[in-house]
Protein backbone atom coordinates (compact mmCIF):
# COMPACT_ATOMS: atom_id res chain seq x y z
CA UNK A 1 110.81 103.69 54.86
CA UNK A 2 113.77 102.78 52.44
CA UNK A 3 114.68 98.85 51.88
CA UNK A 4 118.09 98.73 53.71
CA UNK A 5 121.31 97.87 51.99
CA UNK A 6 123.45 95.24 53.50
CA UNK A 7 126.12 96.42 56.17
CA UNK A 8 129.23 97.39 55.04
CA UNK A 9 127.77 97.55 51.19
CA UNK A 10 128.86 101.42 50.99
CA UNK A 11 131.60 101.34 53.57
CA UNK A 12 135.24 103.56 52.53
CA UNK A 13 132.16 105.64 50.45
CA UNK A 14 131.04 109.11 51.66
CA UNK A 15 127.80 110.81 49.75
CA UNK A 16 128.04 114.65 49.94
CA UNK A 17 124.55 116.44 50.59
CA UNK A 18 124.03 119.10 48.61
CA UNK A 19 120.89 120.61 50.07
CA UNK A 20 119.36 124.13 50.36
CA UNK A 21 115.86 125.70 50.55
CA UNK A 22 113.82 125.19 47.56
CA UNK A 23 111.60 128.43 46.37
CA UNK A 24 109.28 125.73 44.93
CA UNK A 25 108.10 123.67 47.93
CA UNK A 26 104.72 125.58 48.95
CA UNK A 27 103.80 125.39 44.92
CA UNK A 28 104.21 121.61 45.19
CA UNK A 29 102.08 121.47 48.12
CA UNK A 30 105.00 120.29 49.98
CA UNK A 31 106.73 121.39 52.91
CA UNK A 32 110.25 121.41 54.73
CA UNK A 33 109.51 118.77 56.98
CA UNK A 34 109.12 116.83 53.93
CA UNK A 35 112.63 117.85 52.54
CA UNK A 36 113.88 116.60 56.01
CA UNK A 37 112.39 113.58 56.10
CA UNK A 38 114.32 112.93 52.54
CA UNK A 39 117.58 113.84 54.01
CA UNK A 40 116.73 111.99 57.24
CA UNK A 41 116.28 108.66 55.13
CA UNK A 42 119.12 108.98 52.77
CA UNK A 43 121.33 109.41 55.69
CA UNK A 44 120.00 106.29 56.99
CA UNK A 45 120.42 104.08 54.45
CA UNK A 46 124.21 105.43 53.61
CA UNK A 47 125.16 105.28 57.19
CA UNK A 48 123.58 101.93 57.62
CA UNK A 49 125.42 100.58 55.12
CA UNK A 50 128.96 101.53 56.20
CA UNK A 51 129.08 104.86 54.41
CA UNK A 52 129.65 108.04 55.51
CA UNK A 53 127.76 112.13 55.12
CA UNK A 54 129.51 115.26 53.66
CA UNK A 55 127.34 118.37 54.07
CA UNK A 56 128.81 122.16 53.40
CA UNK A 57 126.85 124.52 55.22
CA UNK A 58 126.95 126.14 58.60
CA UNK A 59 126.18 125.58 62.33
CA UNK A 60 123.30 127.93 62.59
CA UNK A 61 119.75 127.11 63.49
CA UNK A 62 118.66 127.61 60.09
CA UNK A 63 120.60 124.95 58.35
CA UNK A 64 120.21 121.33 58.45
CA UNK A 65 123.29 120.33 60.27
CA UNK A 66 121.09 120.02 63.48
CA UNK A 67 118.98 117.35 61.66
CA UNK A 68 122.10 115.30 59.88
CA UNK A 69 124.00 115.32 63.27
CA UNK A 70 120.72 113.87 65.26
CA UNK A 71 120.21 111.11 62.46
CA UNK A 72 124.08 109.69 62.71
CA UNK A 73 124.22 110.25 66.44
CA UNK A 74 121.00 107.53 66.79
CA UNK A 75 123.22 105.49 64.50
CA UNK A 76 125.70 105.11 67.40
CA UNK A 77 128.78 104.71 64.87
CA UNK A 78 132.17 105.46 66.71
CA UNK A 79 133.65 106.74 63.82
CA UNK A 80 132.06 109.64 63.11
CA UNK A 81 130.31 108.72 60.09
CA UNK A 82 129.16 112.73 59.15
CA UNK A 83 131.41 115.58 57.80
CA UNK A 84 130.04 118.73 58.38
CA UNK A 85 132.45 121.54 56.49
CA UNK A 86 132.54 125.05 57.06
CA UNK A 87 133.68 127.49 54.47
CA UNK A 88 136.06 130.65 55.15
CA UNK A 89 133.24 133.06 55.73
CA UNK A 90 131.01 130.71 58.04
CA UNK A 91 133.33 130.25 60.56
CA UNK A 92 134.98 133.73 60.75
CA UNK A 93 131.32 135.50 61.13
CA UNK A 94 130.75 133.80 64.00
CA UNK A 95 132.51 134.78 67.72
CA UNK A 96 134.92 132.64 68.63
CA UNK A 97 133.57 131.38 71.93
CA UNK A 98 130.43 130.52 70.27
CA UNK A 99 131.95 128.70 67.74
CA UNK A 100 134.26 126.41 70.02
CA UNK A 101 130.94 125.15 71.57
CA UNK A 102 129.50 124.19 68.00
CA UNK A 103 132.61 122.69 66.70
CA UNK A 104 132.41 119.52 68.26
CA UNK A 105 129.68 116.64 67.38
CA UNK A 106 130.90 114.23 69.24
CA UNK A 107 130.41 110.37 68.10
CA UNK A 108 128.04 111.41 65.42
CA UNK A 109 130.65 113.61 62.99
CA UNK A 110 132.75 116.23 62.51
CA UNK A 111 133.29 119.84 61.63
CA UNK A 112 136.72 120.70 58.78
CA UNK A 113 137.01 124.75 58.55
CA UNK A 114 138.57 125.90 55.78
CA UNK A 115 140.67 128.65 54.57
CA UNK A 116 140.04 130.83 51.54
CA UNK A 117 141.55 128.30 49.54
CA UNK A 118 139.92 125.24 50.71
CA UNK A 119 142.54 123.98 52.58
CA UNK A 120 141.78 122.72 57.01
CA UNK A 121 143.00 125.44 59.01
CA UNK A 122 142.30 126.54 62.94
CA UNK A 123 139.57 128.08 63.23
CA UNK A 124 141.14 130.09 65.86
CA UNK A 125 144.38 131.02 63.64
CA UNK A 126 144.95 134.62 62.93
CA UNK A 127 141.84 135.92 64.64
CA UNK A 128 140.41 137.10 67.70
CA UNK A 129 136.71 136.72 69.55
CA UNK A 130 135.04 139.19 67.40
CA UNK A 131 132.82 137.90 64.39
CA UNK A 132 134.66 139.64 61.21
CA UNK A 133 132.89 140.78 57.78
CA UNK A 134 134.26 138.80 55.07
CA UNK A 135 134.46 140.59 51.87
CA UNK A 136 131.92 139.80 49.43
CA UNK A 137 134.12 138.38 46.54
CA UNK A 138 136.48 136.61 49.08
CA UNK A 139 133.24 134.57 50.05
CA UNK A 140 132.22 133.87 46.75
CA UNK A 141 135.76 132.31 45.82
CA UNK A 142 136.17 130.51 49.62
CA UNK A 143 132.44 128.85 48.84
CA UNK A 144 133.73 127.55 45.67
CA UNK A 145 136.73 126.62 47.41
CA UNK A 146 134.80 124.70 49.90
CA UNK A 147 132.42 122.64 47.16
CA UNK A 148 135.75 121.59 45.58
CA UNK A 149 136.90 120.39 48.60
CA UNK A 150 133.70 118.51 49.11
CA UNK A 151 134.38 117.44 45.51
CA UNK A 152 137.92 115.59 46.33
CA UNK A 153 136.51 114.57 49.10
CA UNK A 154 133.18 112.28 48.45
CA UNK A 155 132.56 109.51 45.87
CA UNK A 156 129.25 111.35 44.99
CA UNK A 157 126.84 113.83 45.37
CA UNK A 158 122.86 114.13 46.09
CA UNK A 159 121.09 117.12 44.90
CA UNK A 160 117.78 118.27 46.48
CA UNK A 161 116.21 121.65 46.46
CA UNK A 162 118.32 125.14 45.80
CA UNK A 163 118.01 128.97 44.67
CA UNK A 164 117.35 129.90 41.44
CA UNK A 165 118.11 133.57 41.93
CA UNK A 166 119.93 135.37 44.74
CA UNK A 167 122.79 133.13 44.71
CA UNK A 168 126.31 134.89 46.28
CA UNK A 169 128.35 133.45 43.28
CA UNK A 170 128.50 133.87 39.35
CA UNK A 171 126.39 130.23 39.90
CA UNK A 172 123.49 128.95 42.29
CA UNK A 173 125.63 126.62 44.24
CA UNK A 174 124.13 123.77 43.35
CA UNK A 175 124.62 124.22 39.60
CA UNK A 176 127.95 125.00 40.59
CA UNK A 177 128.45 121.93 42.42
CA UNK A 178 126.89 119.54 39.92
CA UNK A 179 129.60 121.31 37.24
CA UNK A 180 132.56 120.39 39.76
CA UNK A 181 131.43 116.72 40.28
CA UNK A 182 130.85 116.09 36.20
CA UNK A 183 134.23 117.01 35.59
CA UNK A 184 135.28 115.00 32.27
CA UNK A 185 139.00 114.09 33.93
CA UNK A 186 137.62 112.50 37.07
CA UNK A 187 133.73 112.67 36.83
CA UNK A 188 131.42 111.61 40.13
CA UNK A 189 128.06 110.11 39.89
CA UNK A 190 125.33 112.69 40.77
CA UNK A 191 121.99 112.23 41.98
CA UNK A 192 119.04 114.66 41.61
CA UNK A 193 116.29 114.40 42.91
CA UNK A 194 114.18 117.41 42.01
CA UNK A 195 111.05 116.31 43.22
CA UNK A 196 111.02 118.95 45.58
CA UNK A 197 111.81 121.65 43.37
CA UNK A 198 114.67 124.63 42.79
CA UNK A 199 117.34 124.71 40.91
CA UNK A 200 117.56 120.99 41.02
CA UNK A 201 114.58 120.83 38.09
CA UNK A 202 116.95 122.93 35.90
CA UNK A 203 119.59 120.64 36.33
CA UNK A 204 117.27 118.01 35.78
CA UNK A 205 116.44 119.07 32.18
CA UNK A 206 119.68 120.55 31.67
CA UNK A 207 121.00 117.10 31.99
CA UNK A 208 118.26 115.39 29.58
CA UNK A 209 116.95 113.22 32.03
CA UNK A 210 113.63 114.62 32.43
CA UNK A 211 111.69 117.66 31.12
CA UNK A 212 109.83 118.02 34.39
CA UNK A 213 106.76 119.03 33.49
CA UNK A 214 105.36 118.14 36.54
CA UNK A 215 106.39 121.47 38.05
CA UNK A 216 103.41 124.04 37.83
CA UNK A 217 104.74 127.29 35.93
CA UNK A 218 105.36 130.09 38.31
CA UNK A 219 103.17 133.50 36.92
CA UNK A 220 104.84 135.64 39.42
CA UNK A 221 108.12 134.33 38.93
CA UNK A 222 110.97 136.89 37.71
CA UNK A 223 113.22 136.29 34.51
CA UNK A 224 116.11 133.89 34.61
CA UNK A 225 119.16 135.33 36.00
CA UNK A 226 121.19 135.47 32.99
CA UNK A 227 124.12 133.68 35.08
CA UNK A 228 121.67 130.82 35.54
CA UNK A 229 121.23 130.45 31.69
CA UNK A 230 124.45 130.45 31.45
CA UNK A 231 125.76 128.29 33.64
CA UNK A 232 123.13 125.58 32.33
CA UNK A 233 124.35 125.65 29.02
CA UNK A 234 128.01 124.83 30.60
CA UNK A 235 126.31 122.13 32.22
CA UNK A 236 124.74 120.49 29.29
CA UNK A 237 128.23 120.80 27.71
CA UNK A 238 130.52 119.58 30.33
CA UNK A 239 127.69 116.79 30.92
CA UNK A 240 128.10 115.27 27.45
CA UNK A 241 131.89 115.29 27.58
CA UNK A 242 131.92 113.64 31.07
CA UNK A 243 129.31 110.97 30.56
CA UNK A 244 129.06 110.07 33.91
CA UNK A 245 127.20 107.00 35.03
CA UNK A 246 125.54 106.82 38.61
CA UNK A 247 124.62 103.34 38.59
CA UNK A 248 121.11 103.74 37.50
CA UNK A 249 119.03 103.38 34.34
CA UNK A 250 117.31 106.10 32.71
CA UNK A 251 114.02 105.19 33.37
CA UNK A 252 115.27 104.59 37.19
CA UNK A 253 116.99 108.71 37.18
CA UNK A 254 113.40 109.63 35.73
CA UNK A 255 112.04 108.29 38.80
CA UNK A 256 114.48 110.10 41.23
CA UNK A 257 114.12 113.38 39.46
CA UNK A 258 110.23 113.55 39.93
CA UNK A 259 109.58 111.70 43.64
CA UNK A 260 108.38 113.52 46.59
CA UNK A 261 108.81 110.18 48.27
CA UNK A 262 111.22 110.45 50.99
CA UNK A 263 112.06 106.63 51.01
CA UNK A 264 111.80 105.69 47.45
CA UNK A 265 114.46 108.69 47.03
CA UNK A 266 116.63 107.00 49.50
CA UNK A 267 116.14 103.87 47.71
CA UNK A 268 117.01 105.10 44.55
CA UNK A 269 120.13 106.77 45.79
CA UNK A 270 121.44 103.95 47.71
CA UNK A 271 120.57 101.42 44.84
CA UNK A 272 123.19 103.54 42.50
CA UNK A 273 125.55 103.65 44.73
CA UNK A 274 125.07 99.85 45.74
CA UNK A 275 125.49 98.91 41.88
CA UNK A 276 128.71 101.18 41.63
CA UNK A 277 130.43 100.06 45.08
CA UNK A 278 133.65 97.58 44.41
């Protein structure tokens, strides 16, 4: 378990998640318990130490909003202390009466739906009980809506895991998210830890922080999607304009990009964000 930081060290300071499954995990000899664990202890530490959770996903059983909201509610924070937000397309392909019964998270968080654009709207507005079928390029443009959102939203941003290929967008979404928070007018620290895998390692070298060549080569693996090469190469670009800082030293990002250590991940996070908090 992570070395606390001391109350109120992080507090007015919200860490967005930025989380999915990792194709990489059963190569590592690691599993999704594991990943869980990491989340479970970063949440931990921020919330301990007055921060707060952003995570934009869904409310089905699949995702790890289940797993955030049970780690802030044993927190017993009355304010809430987890954002859980809900792009255009997650909240209109669900029914309606189903959703109203997931919306609410009581003291540990709560759920923001957006519109296409980004912007909190009713859930309910302009809709009836059906789910609906959101077109495919509508979703695409309401997702990236949503990680900008998260963007204005949160002081920084954790990345662990993500798709390599299959993505919805012309970017995995973590690639595109770690573009949005290095932007060079108003860059926020990032934080991968690619220990488990995914997209995350690309970043990683993308970045220059750490040729990962702890991560066995995949035989079977296809070619790179050609919109993953590209997007990197935007990355390494807008990455040297921005020069972001995230309140570690290099050798300290080396360690977060390799561990599979659940607390010395947490650790690492929180200690960058201590070092950067007013």
């Amino acid at each position: 378990m992570a070395t606390s930081l001391p109350p109120d060290t992080l507090k007015g300071r919200t860490l967005a998640l930025s989380v999915s499954q990792s194709p990489d995990l059963a190569r590592l000899g690691l599993s999704e318990e594991q990943l869980l664990l990491t989340l479970g202890e970063i949440t931990r530490l921020v919330l301990g130490a007055g921060g707060h959770i952003a995570y934009g996903g869904h409310l089905g059983p699949g995702g790890y909003t289940p797993a955030l909201t049970a780690e802030a509610a044993r927190h017993g924070r009355g304010d809430q202390p987890l954002l859980v937000c809900l792009a255009w397309p997650e909240h209109r392909r669900v029914p309606l009466s189903q959703l109203r019964g997931r919306l609410d998270l009581g003291r540990a968080g709560r759920v923001v739906c957006l519109d296409p654009a980004g912007r909190e709207t009713d859930p309910a507005a302009g809709r009836g009980e059906p789910a609906e079928t959101v077109d495919p390029e509508l979703a695409r443009t309401s997702l990236t809506a949503m990680r900008r959102y998260l963007r204005d939203h949160t002081a920084a941003r954790l990345l662990v895991g993500g798709r390599r290929a299959g993505f919805q967008g012309e970017l995995p979404g973590l690639l595109e998210e770690a573009f949005l928070s290095l932007d060079p007018g108003d860059p926020r620290p990032l934080y991968p830890a690619a220990g488990f895998g995914g997209v995350t390692v690309d970043i990683v070298r993308a970045l220059g922080i750490d040729d990962c060549a702890w991560l066995p080569a995949d035989p079977d693996a296809a070619p790179d999607d050609p919109r993953l090469l590209s997007g990197l190469e935007r990355l390494r670009a807008r990455a040297e304009a921005a020069g972001p800082s995230n309140g570690l030293t290099r050798e300290e990002n080396r360690r977060l990009s390799a561990s599979r250590s659940p607390g010395e991940v947490a650790e690492l996070v929180a200690l960058g964000l201590g070092r950067l908090a007013p």
